[in-house]
Protein backbone atom coordinates (compact mmCIF):
# COMPACT_ATOMS: atom_id res chain seq x y z
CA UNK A 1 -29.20 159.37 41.16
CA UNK A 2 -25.69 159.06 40.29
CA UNK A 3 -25.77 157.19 37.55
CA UNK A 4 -27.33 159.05 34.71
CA UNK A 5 -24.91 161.59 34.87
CA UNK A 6 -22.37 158.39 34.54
CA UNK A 7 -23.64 157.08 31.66
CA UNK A 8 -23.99 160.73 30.17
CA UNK A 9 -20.25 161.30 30.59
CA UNK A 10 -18.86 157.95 29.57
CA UNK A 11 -17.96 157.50 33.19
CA UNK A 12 -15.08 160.24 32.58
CA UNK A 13 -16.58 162.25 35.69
CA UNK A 14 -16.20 159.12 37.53
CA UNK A 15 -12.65 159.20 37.14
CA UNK A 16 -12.48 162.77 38.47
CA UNK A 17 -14.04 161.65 41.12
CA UNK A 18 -17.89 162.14 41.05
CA UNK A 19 -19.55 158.59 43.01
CA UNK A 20 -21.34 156.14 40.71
CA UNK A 21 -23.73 154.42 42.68
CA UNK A 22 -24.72 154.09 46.54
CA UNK A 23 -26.36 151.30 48.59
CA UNK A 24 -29.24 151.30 50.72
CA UNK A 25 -30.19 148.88 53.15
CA UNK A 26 -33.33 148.89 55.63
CA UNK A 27 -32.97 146.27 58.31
CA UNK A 28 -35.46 145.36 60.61
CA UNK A 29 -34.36 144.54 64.21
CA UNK A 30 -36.78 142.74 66.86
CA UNK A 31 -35.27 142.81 70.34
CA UNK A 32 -37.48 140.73 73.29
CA UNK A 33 -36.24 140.62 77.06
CA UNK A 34 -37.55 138.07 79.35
CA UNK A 35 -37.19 137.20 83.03
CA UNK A 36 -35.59 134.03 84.46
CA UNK A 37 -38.89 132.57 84.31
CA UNK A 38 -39.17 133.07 80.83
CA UNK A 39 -41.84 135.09 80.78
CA UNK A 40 -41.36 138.03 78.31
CA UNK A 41 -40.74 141.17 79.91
CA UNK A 42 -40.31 144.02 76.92
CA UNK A 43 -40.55 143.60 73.16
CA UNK A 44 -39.79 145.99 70.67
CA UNK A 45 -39.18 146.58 66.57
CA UNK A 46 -37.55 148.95 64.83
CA UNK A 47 -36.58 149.41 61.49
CA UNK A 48 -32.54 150.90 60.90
CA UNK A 49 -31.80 152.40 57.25
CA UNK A 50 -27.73 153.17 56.06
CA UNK A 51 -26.43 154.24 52.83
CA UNK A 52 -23.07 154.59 51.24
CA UNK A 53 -21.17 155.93 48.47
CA UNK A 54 -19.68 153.67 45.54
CA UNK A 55 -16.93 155.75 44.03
CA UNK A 56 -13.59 155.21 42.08
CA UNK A 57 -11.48 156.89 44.91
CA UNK A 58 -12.81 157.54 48.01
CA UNK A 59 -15.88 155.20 49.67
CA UNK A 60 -16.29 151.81 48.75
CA UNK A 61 -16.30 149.25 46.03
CA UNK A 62 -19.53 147.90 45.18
CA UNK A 63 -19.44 144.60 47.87
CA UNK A 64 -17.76 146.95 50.61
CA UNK A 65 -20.50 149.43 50.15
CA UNK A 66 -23.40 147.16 50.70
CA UNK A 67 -21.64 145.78 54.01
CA UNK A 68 -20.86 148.82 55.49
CA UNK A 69 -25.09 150.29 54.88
CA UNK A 70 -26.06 147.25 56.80
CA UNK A 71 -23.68 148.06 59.67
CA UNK A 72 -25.08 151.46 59.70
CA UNK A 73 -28.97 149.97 59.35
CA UNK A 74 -27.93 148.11 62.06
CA UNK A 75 -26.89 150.37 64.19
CA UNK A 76 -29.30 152.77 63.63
CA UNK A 77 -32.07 150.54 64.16
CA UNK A 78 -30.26 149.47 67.77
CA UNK A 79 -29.78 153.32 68.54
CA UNK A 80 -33.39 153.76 68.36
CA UNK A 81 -34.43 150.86 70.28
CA UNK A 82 -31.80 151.86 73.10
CA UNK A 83 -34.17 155.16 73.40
CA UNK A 84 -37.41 152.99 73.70
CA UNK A 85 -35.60 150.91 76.43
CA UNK A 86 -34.31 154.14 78.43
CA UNK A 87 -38.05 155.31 78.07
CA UNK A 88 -39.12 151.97 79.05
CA UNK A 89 -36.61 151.67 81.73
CA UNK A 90 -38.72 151.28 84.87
CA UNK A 91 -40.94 148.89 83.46
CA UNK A 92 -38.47 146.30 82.21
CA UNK A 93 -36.48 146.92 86.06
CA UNK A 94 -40.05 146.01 87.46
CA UNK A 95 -40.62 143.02 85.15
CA UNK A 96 -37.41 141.82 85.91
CA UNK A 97 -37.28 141.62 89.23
């Protein structure tokens, strides 16, 4: 969504300081615990999204930009499966022991 108005202004509002581009990543993050028998315990997947800003001044160049969304689908994706394990807390403690 950045980039029409880009191409429309020769990339002069770019140098003003209006972003050209962004990258989003989705990652998908499986997480399994298992007991010292190796029996699984607790499974769960959860898909993380992160987006950032490709601009002349402030964000990120193209290569840092697509870096720093997967660090951010990445921890987005762990944030929500650290809810589903404090949910699931008394189970797993159960399986586990």
């Amino acid at each position: 969504y950045y980039t029409v108005p880009s191409w429309v202004s020769i990339y002069s509002l770019n140098l003003l300081g209006f972003p050209y581009g962004y990258k989003n990543t989705d990652l998908e993050v499986e997480v399994s615990i298992f007991n010292r028998q190796g029996d699984l315990i607790w499974k769960d997947t959860k898909t993380g999204n992160g987006e950032e800003i490709v601009a002349m001044y402030y964000g990120y160049n193209e290569e840092e930009a697509l870096v720093m969304s997967s660090i951010k689908a990445l921890k987005d994706a762990l944030r929500k499966i650290n809810l589903d394990i404090a949910n699931d807390f008394e189970g797993i403690i159960k399986g586990l022991q």
